[in-house]
PDB file of N, CA and C in Angstrom:
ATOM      1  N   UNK A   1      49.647  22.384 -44.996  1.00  0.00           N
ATOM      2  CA  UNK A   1      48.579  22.527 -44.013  1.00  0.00           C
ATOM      3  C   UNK A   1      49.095  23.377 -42.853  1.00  0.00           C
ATOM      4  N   UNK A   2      48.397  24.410 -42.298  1.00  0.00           N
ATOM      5  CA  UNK A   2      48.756  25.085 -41.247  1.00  0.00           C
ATOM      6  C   UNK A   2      48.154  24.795 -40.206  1.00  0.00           C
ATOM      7  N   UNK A   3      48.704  25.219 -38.879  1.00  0.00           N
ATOM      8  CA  UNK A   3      48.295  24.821 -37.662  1.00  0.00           C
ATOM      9  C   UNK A   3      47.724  26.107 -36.892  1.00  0.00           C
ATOM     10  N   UNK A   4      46.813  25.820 -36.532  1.00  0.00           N
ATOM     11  CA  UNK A   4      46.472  26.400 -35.176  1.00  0.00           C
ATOM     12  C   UNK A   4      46.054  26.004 -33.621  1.00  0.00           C
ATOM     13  N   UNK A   5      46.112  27.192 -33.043  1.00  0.00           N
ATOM     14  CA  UNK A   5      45.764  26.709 -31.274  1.00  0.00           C
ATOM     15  C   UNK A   5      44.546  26.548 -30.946  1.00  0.00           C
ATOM     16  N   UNK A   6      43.675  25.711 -30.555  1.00  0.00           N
ATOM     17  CA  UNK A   6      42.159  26.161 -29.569  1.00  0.00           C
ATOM     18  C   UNK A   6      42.682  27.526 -28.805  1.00  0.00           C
ATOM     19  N   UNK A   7      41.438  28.058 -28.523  1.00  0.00           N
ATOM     20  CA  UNK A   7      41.820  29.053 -27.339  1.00  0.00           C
ATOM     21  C   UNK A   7      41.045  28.108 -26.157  1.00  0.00           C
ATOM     22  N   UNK A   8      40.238  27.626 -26.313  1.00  0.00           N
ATOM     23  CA  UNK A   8      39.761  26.679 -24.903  1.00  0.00           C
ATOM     24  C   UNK A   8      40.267  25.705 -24.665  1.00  0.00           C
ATOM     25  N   UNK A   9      41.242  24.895 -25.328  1.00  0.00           N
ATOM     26  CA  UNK A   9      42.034  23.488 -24.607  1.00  0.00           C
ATOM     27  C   UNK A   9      43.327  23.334 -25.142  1.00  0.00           C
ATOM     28  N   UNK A  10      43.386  24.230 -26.540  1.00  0.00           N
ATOM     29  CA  UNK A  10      44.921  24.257 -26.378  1.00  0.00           C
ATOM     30  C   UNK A  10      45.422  23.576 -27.037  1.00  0.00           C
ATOM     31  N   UNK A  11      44.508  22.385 -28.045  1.00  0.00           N
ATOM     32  CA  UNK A  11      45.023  21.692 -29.377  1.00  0.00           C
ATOM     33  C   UNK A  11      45.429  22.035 -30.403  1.00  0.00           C
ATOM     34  N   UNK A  12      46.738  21.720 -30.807  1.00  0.00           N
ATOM     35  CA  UNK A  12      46.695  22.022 -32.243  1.00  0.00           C
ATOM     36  C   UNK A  12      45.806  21.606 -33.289  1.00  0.00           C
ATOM     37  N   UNK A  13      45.287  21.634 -34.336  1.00  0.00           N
ATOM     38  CA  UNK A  13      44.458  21.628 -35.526  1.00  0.00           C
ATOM     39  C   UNK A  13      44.713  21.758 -36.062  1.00  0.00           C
ATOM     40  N   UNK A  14      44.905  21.487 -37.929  1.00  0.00           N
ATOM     41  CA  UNK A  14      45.502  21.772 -39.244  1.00  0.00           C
ATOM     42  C   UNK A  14      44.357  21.938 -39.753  1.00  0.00           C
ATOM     43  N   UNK A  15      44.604  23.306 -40.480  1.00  0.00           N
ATOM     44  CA  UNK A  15      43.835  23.792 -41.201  1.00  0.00           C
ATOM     45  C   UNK A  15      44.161  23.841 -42.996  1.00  0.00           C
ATOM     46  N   UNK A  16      43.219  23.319 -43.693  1.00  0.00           N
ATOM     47  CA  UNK A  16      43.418  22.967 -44.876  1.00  0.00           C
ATOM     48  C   UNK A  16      43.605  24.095 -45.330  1.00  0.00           C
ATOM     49  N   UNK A  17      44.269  24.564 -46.844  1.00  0.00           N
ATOM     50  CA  UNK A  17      45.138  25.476 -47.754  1.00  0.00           C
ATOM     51  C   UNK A  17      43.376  26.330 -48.135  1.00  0.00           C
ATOM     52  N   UNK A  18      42.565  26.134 -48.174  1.00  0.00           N
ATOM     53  CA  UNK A  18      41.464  26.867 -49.272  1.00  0.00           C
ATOM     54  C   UNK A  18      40.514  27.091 -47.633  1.00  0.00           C
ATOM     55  N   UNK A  19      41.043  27.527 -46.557  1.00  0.00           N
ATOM     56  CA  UNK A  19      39.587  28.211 -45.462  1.00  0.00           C
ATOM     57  C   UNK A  19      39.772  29.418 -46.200  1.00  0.00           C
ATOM     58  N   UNK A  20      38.713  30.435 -45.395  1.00  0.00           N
ATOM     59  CA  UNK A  20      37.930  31.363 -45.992  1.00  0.00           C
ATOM     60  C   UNK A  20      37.746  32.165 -44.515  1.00  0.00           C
ATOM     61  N   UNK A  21      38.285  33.333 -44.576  1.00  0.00           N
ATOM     62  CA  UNK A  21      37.480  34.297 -43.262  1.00  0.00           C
ATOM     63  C   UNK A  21      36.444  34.353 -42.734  1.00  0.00           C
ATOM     64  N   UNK A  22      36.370  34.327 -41.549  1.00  0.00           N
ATOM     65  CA  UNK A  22      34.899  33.613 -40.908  1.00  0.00           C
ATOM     66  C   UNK A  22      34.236  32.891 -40.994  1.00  0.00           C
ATOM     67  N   UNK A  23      35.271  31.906 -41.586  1.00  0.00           N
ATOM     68  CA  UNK A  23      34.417  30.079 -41.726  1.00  0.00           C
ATOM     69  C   UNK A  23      34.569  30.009 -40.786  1.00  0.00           C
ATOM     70  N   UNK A  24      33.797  28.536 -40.237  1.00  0.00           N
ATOM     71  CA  UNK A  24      33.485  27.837 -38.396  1.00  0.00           C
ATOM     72  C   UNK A  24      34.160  26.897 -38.871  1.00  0.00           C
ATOM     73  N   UNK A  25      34.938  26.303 -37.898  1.00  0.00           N
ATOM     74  CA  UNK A  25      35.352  25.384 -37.857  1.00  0.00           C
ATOM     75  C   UNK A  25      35.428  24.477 -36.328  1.00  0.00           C
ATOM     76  N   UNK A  26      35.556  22.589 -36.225  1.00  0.00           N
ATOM     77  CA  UNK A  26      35.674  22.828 -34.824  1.00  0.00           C
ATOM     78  C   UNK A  26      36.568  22.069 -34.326  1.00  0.00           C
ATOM     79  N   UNK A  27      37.154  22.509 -33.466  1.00  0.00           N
ATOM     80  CA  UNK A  27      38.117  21.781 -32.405  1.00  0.00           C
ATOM     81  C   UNK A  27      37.768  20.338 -32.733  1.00  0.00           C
ATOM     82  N   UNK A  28      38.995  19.885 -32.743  1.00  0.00           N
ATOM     83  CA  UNK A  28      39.570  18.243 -33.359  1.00  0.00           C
ATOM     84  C   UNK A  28      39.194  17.622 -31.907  1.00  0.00           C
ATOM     85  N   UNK A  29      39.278  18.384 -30.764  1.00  0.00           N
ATOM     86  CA  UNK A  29      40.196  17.461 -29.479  1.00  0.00           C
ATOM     87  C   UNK A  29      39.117  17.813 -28.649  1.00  0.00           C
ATOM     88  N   UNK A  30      38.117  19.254 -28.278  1.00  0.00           N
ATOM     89  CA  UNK A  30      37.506  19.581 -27.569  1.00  0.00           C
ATOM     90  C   UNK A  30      35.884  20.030 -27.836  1.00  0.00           C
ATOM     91  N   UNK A  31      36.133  20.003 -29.460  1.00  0.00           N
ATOM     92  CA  UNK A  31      34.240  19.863 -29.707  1.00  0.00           C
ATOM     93  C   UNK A  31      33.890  21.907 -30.066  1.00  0.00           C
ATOM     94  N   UNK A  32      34.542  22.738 -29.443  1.00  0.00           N
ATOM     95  CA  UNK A  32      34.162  23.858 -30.047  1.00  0.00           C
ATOM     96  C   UNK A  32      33.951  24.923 -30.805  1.00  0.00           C
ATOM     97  N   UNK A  33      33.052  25.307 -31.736  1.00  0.00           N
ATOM     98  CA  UNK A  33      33.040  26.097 -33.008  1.00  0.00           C
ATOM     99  C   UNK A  33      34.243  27.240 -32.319  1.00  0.00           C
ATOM    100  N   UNK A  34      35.097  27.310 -33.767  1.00  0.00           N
ATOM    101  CA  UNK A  34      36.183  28.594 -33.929  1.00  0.00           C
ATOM    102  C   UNK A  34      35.674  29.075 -34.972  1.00  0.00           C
ATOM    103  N   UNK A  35      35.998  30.270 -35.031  1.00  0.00           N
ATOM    104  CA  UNK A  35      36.158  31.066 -36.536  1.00  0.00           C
ATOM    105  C   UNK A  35      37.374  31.275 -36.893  1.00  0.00           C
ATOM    106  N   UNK A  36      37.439  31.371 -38.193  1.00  0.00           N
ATOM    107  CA  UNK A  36      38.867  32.016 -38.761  1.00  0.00           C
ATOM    108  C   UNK A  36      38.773  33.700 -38.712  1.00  0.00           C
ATOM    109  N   UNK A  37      39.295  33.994 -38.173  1.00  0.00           N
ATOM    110  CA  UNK A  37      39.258  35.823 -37.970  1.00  0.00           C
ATOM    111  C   UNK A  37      40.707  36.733 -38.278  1.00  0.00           C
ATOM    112  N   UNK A  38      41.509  35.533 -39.066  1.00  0.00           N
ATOM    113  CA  UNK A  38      43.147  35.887 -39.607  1.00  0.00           C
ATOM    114  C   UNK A  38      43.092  35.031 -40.964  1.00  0.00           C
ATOM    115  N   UNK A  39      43.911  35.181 -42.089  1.00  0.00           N
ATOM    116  CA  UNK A  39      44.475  34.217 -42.532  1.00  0.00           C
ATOM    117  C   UNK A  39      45.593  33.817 -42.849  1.00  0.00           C
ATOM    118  N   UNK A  40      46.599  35.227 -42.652  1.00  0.00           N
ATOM    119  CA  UNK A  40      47.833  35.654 -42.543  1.00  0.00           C
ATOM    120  C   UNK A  40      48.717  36.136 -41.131  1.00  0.00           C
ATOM    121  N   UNK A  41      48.838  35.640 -40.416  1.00  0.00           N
ATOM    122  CA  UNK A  41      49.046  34.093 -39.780  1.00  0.00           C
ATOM    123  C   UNK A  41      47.773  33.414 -39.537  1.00  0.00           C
ATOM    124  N   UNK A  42      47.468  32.280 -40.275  1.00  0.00           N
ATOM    125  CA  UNK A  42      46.204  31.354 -39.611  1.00  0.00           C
ATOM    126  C   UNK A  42      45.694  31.670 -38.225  1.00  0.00           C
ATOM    127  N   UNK A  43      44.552  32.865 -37.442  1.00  0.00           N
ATOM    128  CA  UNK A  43      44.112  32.867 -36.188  1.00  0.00           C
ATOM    129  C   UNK A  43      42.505  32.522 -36.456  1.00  0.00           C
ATOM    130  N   UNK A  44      42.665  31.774 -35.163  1.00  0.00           N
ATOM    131  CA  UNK A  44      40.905  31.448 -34.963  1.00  0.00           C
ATOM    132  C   UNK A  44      40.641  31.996 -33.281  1.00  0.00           C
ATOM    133  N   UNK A  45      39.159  31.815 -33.453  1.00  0.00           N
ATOM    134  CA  UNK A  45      39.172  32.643 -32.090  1.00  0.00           C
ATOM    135  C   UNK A  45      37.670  31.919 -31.472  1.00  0.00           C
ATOM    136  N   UNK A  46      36.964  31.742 -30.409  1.00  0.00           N
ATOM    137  CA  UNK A  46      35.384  31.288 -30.245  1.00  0.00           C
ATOM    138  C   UNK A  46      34.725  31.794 -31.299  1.00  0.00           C
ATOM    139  N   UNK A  47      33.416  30.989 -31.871  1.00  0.00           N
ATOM    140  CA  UNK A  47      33.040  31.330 -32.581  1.00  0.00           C
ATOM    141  C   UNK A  47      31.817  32.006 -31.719  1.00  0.00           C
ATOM    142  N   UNK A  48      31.390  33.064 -32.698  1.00  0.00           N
ATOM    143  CA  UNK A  48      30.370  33.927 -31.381  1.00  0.00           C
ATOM    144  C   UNK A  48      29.003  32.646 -31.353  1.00  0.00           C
ATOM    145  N   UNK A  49      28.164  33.084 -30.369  1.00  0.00           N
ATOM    146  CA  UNK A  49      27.087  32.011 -30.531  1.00  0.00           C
ATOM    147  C   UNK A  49      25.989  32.410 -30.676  1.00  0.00           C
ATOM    148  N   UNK A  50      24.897  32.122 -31.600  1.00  0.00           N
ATOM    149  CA  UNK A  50      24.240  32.321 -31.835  1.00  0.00           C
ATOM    150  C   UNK A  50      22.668  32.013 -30.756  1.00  0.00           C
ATOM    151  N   UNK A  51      22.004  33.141 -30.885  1.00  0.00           N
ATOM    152  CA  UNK A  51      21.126  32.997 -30.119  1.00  0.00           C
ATOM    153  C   UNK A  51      19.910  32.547 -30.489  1.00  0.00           C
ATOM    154  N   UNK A  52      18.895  31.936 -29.854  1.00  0.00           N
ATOM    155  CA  UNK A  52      17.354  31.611 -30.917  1.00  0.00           C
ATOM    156  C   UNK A  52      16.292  32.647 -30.440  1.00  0.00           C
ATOM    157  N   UNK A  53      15.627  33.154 -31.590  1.00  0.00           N
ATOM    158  CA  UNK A  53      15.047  34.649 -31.167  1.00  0.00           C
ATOM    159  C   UNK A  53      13.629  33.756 -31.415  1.00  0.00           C
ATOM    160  N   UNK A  54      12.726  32.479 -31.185  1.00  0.00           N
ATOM    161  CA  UNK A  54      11.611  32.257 -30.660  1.00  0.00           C
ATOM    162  C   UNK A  54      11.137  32.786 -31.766  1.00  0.00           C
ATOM    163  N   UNK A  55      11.493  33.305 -32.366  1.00  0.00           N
ATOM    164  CA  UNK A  55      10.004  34.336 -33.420  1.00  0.00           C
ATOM    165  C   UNK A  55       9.879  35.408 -33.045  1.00  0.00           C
ATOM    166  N   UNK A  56      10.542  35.724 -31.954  1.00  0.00           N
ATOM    167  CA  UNK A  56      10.349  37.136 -32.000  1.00  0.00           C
ATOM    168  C   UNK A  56      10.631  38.211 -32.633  1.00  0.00           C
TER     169      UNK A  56
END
Protein backbone atom coordinates (compact mmCIF):
# COMPACT_ATOMS: atom_id res chain seq x y z
CA UNK A 1 0.00 0.00 0.00
CA UNK A 2 1.37 3.43 -0.77
CA UNK A 3 1.11 6.60 0.97
CA UNK A 4 0.24 9.87 0.24
CA UNK A 5 -0.01 13.61 1.57
CA UNK A 6 -3.40 15.77 1.67
CA UNK A 7 -2.41 18.99 0.21
CA UNK A 8 -5.05 20.68 2.65
CA UNK A 9 -4.20 19.10 6.15
CA UNK A 10 -1.38 17.15 5.61
CA UNK A 11 -2.52 13.44 6.37
CA UNK A 12 -1.06 10.64 5.29
CA UNK A 13 -3.51 8.13 3.38
CA UNK A 14 -2.77 4.65 1.87
CA UNK A 15 -3.65 4.14 -1.24
CA UNK A 16 -4.62 0.67 -2.40
CA UNK A 17 -2.27 -1.28 -5.27
CA UNK A 18 -5.20 -1.16 -8.29
CA UNK A 19 -6.12 3.20 -8.22
CA UNK A 20 -6.44 4.40 -11.60
CA UNK A 21 -5.50 8.10 -12.90
CA UNK A 22 -7.96 10.53 -12.06
CA UNK A 23 -9.85 8.50 -9.67
CA UNK A 24 -11.34 10.77 -6.57
CA UNK A 25 -10.55 9.80 -3.69
CA UNK A 26 -11.04 11.37 -0.07
CA UNK A 27 -9.03 12.49 2.69
CA UNK A 28 -9.16 9.87 5.64
CA UNK A 29 -8.61 12.82 8.29
CA UNK A 30 -10.10 16.02 6.57
CA UNK A 31 -13.14 15.04 4.31
CA UNK A 32 -11.67 16.37 0.82
CA UNK A 33 -12.04 14.93 -2.76
CA UNK A 34 -8.24 14.36 -4.26
CA UNK A 35 -7.49 13.06 -7.52
CA UNK A 36 -4.79 10.82 -8.48
CA UNK A 37 -2.88 12.96 -11.14
CA UNK A 38 0.59 10.59 -10.72
CA UNK A 39 0.94 7.01 -10.28
CA UNK A 40 4.58 6.77 -10.40
CA UNK A 41 5.28 8.28 -7.45
CA UNK A 42 1.61 8.02 -6.00
CA UNK A 43 0.54 12.16 -6.33
CA UNK A 44 -2.87 13.45 -5.60
CA UNK A 45 -3.78 16.88 -5.80
CA UNK A 46 -7.65 18.89 -5.03
CA UNK A 47 -9.95 17.41 -6.89
CA UNK A 48 -11.29 20.17 -9.33
CA UNK A 49 -14.99 20.94 -8.39
CA UNK A 50 -17.57 20.61 -10.15
CA UNK A 51 -20.04 23.15 -10.90
CA UNK A 52 -24.10 22.81 -11.32
CA UNK A 53 -25.04 24.37 -14.68
CA UNK A 54 -29.09 24.69 -13.56
CA UNK A 55 -29.95 23.48 -17.07
CA UNK A 56 -28.43 25.78 -18.62
Amino acid sequence: MSQISCPECAAENGLNADIEMNEIIVCQDCGVDLEIISLDPPTVDLAPIEEEDWGE
